[in-house]
PDB file of N, CA and C in Angstrom:
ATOM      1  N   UNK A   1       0.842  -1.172   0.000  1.00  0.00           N
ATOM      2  CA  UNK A   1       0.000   0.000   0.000  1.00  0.00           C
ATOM      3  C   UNK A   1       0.890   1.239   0.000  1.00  0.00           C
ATOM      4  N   UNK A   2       1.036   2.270  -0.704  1.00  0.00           N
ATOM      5  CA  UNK A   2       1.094   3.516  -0.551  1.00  0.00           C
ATOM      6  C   UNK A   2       1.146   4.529   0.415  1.00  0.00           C
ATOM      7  N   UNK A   3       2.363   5.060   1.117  1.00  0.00           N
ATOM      8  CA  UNK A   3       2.299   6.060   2.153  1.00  0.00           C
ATOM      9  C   UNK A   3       1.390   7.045   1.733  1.00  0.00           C
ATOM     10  N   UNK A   4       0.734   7.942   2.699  1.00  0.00           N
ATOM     11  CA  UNK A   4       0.237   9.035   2.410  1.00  0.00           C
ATOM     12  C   UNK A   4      -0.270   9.902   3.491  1.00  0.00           C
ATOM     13  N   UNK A   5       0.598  10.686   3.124  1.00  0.00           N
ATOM     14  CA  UNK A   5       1.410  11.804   4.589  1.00  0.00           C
ATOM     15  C   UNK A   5      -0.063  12.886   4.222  1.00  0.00           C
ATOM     16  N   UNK A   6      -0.683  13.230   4.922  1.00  0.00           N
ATOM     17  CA  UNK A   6      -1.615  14.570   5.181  1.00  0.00           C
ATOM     18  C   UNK A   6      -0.981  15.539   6.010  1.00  0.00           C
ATOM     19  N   UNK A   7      -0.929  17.085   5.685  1.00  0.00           N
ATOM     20  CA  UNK A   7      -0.281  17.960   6.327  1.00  0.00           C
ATOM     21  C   UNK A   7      -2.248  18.856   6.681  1.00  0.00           C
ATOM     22  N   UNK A   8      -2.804  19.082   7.950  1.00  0.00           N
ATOM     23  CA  UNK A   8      -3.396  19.502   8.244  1.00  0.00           C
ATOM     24  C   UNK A   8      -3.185  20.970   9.225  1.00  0.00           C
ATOM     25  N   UNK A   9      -1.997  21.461   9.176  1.00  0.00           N
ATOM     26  CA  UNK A   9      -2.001  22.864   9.531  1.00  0.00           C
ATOM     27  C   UNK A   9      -1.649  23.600   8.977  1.00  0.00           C
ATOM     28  N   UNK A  10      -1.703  24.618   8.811  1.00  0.00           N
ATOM     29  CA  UNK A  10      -1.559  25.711   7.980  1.00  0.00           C
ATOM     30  C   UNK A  10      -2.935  25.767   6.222  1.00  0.00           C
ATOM     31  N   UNK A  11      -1.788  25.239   4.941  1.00  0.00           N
ATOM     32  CA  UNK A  11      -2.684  24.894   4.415  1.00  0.00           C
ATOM     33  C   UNK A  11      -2.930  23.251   3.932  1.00  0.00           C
ATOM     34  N   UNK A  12      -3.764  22.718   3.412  1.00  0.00           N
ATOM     35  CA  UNK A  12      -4.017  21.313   3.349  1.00  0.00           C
ATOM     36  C   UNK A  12      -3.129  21.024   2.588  1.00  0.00           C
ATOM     37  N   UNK A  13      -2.132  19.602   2.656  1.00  0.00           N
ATOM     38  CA  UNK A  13      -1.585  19.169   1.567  1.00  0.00           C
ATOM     39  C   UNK A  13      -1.132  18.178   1.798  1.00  0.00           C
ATOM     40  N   UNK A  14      -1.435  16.721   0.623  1.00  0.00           N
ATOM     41  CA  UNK A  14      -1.917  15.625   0.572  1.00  0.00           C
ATOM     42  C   UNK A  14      -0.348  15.258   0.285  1.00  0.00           C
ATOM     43  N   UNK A  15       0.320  14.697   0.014  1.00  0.00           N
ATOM     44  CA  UNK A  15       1.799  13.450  -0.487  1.00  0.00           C
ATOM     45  C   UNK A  15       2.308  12.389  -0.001  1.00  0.00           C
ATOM     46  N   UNK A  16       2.457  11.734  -1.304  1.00  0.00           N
ATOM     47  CA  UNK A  16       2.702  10.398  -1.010  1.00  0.00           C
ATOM     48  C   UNK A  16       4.034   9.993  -0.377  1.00  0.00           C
ATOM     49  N   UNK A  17       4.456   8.667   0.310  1.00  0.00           N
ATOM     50  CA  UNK A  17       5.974   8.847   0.700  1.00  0.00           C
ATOM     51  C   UNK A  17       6.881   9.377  -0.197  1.00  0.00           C
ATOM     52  N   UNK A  18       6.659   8.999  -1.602  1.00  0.00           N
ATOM     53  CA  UNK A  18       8.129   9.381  -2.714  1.00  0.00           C
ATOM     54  C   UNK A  18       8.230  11.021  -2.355  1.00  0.00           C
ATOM     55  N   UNK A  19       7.048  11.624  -1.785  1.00  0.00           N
ATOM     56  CA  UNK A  19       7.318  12.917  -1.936  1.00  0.00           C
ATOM     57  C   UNK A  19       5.848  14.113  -3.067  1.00  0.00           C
ATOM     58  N   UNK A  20       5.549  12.914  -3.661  1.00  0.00           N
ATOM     59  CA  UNK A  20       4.467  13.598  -4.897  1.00  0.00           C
ATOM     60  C   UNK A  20       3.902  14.081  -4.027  1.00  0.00           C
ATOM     61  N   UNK A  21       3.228  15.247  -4.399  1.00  0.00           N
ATOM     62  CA  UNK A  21       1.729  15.918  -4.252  1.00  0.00           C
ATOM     63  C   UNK A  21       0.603  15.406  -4.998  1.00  0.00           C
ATOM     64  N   UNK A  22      -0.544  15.256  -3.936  1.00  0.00           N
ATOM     65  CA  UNK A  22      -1.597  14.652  -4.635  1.00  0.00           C
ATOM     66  C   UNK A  22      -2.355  16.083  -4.747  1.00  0.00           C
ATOM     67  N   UNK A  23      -3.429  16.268  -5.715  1.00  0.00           N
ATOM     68  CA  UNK A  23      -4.079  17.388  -5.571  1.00  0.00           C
ATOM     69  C   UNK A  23      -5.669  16.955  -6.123  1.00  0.00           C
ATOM     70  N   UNK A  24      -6.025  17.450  -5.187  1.00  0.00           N
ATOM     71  CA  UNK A  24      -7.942  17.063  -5.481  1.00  0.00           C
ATOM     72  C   UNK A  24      -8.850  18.232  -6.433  1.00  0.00           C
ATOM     73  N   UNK A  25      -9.520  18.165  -7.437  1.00  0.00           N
ATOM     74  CA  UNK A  25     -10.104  19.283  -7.998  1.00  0.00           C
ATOM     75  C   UNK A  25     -11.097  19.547  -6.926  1.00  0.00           C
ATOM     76  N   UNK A  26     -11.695  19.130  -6.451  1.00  0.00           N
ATOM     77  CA  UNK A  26     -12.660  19.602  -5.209  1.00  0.00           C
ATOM     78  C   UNK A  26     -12.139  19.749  -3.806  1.00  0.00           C
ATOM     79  N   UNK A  27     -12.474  21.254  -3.563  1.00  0.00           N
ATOM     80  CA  UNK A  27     -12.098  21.682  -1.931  1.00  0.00           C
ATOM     81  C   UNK A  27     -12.787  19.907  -0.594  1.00  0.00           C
ATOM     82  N   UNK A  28     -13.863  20.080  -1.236  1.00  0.00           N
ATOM     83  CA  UNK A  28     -14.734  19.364  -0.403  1.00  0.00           C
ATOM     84  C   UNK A  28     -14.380  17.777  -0.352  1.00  0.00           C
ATOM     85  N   UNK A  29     -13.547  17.051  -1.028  1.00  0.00           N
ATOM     86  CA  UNK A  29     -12.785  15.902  -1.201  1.00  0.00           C
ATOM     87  C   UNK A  29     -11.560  16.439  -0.375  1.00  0.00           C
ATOM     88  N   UNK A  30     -10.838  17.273  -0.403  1.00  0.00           N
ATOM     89  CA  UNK A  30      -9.741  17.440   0.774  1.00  0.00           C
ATOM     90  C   UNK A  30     -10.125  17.403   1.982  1.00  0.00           C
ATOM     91  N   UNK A  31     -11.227  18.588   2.376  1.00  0.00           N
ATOM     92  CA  UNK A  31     -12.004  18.429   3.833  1.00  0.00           C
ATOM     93  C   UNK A  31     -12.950  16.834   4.396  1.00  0.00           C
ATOM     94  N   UNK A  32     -12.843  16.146   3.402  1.00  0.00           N
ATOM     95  CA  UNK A  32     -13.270  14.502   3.556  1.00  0.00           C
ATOM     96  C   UNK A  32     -12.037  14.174   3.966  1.00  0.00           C
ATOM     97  N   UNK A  33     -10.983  14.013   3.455  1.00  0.00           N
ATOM     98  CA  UNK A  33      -9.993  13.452   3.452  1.00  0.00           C
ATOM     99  C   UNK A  33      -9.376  13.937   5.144  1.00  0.00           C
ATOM    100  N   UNK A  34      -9.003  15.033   4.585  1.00  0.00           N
ATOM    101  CA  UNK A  34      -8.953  15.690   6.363  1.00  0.00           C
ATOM    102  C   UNK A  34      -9.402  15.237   7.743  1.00  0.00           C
ATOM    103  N   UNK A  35     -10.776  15.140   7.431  1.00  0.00           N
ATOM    104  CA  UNK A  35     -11.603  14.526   8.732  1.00  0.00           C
ATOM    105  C   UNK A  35     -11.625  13.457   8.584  1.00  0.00           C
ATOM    106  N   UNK A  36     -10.898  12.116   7.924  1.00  0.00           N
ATOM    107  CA  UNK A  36     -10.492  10.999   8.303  1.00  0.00           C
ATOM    108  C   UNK A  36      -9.667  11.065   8.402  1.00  0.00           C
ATOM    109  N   UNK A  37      -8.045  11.637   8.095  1.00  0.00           N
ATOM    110  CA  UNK A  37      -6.766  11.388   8.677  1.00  0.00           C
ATOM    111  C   UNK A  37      -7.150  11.733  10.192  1.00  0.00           C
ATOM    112  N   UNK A  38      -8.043  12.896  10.383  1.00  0.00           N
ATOM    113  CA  UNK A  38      -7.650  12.894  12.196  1.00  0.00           C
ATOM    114  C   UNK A  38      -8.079  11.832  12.987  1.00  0.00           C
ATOM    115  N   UNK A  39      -9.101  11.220  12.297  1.00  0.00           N
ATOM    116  CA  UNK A  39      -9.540  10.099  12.943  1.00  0.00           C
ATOM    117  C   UNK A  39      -9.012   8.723  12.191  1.00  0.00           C
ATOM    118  N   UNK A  40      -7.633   8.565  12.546  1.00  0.00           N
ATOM    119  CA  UNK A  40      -7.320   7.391  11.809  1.00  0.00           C
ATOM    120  C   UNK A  40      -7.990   5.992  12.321  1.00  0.00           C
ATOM    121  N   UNK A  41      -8.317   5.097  11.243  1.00  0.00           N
ATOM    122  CA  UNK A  41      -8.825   3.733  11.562  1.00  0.00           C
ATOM    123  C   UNK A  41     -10.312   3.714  12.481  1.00  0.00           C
ATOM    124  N   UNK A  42     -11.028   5.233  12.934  1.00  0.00           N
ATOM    125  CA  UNK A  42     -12.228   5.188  13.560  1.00  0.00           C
ATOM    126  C   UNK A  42     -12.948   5.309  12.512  1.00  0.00           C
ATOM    127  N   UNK A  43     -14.229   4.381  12.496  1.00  0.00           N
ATOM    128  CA  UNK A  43     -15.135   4.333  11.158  1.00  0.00           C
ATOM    129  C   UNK A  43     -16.097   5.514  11.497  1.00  0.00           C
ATOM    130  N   UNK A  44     -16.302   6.112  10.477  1.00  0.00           N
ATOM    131  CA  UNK A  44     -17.218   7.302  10.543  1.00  0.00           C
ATOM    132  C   UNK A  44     -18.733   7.015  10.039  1.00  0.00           C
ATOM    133  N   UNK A  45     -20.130   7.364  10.282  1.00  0.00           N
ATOM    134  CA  UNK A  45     -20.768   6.925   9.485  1.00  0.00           C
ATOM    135  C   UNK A  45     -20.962   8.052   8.349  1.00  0.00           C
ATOM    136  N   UNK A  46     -21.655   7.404   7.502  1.00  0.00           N
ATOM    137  CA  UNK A  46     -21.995   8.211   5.807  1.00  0.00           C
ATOM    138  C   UNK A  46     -22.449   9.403   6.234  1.00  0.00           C
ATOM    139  N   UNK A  47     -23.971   9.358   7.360  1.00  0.00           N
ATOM    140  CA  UNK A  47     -24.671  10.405   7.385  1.00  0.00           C
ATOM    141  C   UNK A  47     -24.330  11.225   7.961  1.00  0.00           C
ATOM    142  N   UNK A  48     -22.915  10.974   9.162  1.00  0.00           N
ATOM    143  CA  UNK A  48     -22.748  11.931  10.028  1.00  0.00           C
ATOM    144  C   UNK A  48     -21.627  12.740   9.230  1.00  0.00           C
ATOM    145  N   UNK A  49     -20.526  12.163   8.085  1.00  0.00           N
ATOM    146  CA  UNK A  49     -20.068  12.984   7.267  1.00  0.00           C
ATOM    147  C   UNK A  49     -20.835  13.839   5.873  1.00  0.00           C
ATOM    148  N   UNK A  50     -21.875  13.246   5.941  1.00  0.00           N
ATOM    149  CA  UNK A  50     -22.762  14.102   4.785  1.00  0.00           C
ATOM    150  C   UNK A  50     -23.390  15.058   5.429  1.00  0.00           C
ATOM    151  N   UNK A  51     -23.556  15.266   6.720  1.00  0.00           N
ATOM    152  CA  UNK A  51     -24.374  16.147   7.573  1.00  0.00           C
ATOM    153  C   UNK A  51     -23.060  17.319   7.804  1.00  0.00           C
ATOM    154  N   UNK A  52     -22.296  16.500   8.135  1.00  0.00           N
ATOM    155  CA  UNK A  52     -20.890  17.598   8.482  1.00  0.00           C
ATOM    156  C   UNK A  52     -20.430  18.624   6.941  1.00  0.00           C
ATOM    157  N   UNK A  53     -20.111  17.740   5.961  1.00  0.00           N
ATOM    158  CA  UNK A  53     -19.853  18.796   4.930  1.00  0.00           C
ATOM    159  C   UNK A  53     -21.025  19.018   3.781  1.00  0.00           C
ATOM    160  N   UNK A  54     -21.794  18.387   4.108  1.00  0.00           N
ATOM    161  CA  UNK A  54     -23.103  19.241   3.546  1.00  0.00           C
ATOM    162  C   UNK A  54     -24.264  19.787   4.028  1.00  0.00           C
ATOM    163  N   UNK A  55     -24.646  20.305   4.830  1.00  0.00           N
ATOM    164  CA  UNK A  55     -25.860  20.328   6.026  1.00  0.00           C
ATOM    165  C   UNK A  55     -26.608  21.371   5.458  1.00  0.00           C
ATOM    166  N   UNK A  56     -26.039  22.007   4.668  1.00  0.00           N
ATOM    167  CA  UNK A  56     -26.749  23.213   3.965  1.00  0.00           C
ATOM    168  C   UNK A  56     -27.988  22.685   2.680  1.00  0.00           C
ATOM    169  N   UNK A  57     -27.916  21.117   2.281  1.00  0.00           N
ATOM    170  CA  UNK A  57     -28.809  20.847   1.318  1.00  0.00           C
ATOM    171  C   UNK A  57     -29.454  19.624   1.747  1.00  0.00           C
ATOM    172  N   UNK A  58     -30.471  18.683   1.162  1.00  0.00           N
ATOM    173  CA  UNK A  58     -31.218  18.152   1.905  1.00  0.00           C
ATOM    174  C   UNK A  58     -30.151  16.623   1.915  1.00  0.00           C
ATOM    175  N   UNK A  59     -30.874  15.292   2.666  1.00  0.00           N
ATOM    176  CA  UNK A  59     -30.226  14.473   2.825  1.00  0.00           C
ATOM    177  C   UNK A  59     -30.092  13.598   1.838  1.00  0.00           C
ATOM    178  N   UNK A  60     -31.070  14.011   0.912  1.00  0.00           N
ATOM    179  CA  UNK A  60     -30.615  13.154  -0.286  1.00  0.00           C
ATOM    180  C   UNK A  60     -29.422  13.404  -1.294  1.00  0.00           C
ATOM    181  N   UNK A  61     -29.555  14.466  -1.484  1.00  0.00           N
ATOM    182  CA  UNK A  61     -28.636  15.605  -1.564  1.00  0.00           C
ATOM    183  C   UNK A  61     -27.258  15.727  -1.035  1.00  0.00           C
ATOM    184  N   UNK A  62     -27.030  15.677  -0.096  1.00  0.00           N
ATOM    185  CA  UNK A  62     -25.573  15.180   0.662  1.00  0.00           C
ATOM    186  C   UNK A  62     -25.206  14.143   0.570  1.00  0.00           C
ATOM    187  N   UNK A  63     -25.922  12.595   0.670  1.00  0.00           N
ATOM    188  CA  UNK A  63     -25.673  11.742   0.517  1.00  0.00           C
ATOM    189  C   UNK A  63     -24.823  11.311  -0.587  1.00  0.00           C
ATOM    190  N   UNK A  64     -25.742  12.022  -1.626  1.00  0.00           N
ATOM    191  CA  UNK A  64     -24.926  11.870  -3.196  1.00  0.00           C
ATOM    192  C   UNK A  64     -23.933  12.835  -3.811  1.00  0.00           C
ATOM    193  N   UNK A  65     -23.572  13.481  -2.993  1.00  0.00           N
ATOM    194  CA  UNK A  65     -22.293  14.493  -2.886  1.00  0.00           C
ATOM    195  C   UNK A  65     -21.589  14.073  -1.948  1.00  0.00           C
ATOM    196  N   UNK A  66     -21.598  13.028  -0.770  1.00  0.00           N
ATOM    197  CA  UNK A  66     -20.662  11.925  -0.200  1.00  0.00           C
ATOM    198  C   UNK A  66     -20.092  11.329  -1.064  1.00  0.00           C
ATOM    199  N   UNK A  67     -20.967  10.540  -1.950  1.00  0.00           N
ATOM    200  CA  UNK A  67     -20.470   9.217  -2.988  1.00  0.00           C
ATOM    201  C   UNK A  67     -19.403   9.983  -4.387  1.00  0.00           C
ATOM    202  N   UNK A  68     -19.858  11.289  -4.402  1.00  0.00           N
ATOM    203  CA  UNK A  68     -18.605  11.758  -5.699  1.00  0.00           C
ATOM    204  C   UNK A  68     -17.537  12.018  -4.979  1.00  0.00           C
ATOM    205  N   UNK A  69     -17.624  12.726  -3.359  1.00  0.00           N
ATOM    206  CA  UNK A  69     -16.125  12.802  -2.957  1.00  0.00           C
ATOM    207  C   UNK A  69     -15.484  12.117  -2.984  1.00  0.00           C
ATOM    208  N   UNK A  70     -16.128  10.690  -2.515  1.00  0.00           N
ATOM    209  CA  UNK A  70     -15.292   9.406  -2.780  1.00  0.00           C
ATOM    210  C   UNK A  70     -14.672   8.776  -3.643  1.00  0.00           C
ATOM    211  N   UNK A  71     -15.801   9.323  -5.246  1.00  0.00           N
ATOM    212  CA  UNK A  71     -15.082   8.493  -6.180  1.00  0.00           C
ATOM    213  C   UNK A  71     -13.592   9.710  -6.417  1.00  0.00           C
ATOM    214  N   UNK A  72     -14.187  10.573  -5.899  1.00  0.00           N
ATOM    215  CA  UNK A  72     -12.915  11.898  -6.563  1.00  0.00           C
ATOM    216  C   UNK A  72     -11.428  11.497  -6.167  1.00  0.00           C
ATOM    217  N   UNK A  73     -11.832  11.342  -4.630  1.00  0.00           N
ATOM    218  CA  UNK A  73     -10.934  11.083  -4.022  1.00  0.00           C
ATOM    219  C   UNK A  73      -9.858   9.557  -4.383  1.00  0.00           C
ATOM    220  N   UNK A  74     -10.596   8.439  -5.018  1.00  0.00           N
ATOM    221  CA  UNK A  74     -10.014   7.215  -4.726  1.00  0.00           C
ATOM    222  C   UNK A  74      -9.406   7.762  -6.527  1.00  0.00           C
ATOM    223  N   UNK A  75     -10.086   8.518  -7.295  1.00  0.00           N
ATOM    224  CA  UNK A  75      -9.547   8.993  -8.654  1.00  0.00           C
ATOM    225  C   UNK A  75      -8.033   9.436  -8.506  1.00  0.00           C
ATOM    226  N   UNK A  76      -8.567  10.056  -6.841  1.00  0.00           N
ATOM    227  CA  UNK A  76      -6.762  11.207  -7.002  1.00  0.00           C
ATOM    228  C   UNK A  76      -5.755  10.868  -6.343  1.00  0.00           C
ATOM    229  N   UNK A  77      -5.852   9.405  -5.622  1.00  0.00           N
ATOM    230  CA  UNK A  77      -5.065   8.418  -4.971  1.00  0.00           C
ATOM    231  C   UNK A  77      -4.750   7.691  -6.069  1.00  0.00           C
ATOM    232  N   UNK A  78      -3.318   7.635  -5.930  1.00  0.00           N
ATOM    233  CA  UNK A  78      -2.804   6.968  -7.136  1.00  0.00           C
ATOM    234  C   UNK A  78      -2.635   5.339  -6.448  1.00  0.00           C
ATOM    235  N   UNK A  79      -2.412   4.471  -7.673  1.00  0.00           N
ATOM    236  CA  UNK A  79      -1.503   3.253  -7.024  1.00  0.00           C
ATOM    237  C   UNK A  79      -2.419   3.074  -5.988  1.00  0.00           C
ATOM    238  N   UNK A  80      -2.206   2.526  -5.162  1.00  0.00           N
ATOM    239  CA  UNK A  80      -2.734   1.164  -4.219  1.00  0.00           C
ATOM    240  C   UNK A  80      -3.252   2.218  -3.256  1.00  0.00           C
ATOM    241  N   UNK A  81      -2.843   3.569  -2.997  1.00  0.00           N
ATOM    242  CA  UNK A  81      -3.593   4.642  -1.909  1.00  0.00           C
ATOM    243  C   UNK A  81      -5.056   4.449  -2.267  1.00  0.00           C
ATOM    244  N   UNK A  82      -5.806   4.147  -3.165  1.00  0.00           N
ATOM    245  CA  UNK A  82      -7.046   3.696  -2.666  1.00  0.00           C
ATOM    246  C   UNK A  82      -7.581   3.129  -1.712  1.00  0.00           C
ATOM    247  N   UNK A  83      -7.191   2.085  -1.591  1.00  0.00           N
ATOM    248  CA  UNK A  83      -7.343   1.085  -0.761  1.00  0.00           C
ATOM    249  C   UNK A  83      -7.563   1.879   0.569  1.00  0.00           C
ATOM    250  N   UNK A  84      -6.735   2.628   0.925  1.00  0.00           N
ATOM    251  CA  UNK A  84      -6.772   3.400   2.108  1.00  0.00           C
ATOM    252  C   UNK A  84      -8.254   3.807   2.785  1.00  0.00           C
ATOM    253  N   UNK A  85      -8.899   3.695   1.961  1.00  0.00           N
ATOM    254  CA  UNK A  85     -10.101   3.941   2.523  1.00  0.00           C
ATOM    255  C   UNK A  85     -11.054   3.075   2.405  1.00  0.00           C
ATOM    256  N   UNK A  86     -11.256   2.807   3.426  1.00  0.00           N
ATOM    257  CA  UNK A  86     -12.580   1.308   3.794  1.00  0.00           C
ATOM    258  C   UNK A  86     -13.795   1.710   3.727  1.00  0.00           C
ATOM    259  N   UNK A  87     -14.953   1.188   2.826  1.00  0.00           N
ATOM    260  CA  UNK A  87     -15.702   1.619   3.398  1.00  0.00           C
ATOM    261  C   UNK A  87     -16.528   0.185   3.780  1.00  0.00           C
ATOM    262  N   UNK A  88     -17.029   0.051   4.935  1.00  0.00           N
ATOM    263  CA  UNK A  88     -17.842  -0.887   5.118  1.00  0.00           C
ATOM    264  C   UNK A  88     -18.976  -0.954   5.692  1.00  0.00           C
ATOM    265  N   UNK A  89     -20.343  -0.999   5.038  1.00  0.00           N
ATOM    266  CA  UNK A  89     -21.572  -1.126   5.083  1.00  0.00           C
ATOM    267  C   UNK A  89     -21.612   0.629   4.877  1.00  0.00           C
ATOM    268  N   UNK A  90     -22.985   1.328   6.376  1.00  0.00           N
ATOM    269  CA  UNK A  90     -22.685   2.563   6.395  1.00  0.00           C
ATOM    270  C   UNK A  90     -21.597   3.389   6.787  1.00  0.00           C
ATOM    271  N   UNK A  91     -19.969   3.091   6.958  1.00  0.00           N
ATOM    272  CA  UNK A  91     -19.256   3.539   7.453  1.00  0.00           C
ATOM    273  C   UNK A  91     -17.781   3.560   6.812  1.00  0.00           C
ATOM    274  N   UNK A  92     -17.151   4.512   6.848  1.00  0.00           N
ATOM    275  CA  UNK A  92     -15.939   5.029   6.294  1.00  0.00           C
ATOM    276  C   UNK A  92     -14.597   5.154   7.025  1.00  0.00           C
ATOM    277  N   UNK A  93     -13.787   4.667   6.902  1.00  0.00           N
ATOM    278  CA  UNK A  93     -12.552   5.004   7.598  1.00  0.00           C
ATOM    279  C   UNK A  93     -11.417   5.155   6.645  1.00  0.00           C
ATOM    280  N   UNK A  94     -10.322   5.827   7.421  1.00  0.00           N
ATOM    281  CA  UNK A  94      -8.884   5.760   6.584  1.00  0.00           C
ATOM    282  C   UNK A  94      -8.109   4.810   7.110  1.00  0.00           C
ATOM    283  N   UNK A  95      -7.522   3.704   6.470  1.00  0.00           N
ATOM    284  CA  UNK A  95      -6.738   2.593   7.489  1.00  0.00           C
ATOM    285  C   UNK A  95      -5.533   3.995   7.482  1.00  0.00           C
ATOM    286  N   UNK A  96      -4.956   2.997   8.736  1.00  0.00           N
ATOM    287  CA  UNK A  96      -4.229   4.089   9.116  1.00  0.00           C
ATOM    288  C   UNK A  96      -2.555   3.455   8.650  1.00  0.00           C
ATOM    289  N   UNK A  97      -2.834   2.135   8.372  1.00  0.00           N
ATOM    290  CA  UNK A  97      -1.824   1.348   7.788  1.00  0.00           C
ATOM    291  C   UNK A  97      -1.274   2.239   6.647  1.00  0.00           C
TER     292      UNK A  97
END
């Protein structure tokens, strides 16, 4: 599997061990990403991250703006950094492996 270092202070920025920068076209796929590195390996559920970065539109609505961050995200993980993210049943985590 693929290192993948998250820098969460200052400004966001994603790289892999070699050093690459990963870069997400959506703000809102970094702030996903974000709020699972802090919680490494704790499974999150769907609704409580669709409520968190979308709360402004309805739940159907967030739900399905969950599922593109994801695909965005596993798009902008190269190599085996997919994997990094579990999702199982309603719930999401980043292995922390």
């Amino acid at each position: 599997m693929a290192v993948l270092k998250v820098a969460l202070l200052g400004t966001f920025e994603a790289r892999l061990g070699s050093g690459a920068t990963i870069t997400f076209p959506r703000r809102k796929s970094e702030a996903l990403l974000a709020y699972l590195a802090l919680h490494p390996g704790q499974a999150q559920a769907r609704d409580k991250l669709a409520a968190l970065l979308w709360g402004d539109v309805s739940d159907d609505r967030a739900r399905h703006s969950l599922r593109q961050a994801l695909v965005t995200l596993r798009r902008a993980l190269p190599g085996s950094a997919p994997a990094s993210l579990v999702e199982e049943g309603n719930t999401i985590r980043l292995d922390p492996g």
